[in-house]
Protein backbone atom coordinates (compact mmCIF):
# COMPACT_ATOMS: atom_id res chain seq x y z
CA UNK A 1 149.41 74.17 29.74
CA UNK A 2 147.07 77.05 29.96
CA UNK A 3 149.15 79.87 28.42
CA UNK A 4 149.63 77.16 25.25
CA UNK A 5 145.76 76.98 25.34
CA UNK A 6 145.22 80.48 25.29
CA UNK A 7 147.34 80.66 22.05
CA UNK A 8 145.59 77.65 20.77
CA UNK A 9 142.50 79.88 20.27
CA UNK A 10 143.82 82.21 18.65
CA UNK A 11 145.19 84.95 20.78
CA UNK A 12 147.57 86.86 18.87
CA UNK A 13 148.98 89.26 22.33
CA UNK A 14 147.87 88.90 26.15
CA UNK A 15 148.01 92.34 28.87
CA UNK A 16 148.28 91.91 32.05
CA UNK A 17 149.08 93.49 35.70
CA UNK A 18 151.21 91.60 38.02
CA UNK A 19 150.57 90.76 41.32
CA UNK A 20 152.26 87.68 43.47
CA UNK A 21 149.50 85.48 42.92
CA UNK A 22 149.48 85.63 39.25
CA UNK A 23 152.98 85.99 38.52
CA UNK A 24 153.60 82.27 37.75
CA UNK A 25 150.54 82.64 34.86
CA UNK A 26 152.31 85.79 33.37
CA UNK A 27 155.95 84.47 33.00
CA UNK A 28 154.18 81.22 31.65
CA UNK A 29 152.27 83.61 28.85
CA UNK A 30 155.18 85.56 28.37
CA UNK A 31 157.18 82.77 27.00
CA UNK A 32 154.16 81.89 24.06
CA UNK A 33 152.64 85.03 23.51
CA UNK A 34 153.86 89.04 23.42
CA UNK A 35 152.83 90.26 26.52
CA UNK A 36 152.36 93.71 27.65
CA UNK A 37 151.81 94.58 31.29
CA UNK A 38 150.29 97.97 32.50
CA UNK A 39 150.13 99.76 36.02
CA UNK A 40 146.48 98.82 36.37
CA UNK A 41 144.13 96.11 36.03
CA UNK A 42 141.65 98.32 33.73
CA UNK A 43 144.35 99.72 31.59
CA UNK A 44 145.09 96.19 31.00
CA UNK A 45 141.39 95.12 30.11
CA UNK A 46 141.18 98.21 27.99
CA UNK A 47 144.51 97.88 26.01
CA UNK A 48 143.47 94.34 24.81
CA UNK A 49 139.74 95.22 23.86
CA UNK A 50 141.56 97.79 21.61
CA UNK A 51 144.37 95.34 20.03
CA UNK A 52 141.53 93.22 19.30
CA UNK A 53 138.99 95.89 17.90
CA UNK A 54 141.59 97.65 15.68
CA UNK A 55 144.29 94.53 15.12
CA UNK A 56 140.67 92.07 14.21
CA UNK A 57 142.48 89.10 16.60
CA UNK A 58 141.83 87.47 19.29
CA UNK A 59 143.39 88.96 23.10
CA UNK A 60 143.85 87.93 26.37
CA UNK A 61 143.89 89.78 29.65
CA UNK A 62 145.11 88.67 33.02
CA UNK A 63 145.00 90.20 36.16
CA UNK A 64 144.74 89.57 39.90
CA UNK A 65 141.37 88.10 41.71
CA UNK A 66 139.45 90.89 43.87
CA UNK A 67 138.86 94.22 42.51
CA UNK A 68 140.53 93.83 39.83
CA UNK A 69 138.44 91.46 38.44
CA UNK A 70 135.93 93.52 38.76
CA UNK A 71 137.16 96.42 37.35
CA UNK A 72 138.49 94.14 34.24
CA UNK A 73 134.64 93.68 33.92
CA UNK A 74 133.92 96.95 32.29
CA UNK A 75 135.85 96.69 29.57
CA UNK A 76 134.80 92.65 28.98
CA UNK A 77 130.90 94.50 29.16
CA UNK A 78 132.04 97.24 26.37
CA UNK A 79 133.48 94.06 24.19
CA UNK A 80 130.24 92.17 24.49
CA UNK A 81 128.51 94.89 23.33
CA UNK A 82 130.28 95.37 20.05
């Protein structure tokens, strides 16, 4: 339900960065939308702020709660900001 919402708004790709909790979101994604996973949560965050600023569509990241959250926050700042 959620991965066919995501692509209801638009979202052309989604990154993400496994992890056992958010596994079941990620193979649910994978099967509407392109998916590319990296080896970090920022990497992640950072690879879809650039698909978006250079490919001019919509993104969505995913990653695990804790620190990785927070670290996906930096790069959801820098896309604010444009």
């Amino acid at each position: 339900m959620a991965a066919g919402w995501i692509a209801d708004l638009g979202c052309k790709a989604a990154f993400g960065y496994p992890g056992v909790s958010i596994d079941p979101w990620l193979g649910a994604v994978q099967a509407v939308l392109p998916l590319q996973m990296s080896r970090h949560e920022l990497c992640a965050a950072y690879m879809a702020l650039g698909a978006a600023r250079f490919g001019l569509h919509p993104t969505a990241v995913l990653g695990t709660s804790g620190p990785g959250a927070q670290l996906m926050l930096a790069a959801a700042r820098s896309a604010h900001s444009d």
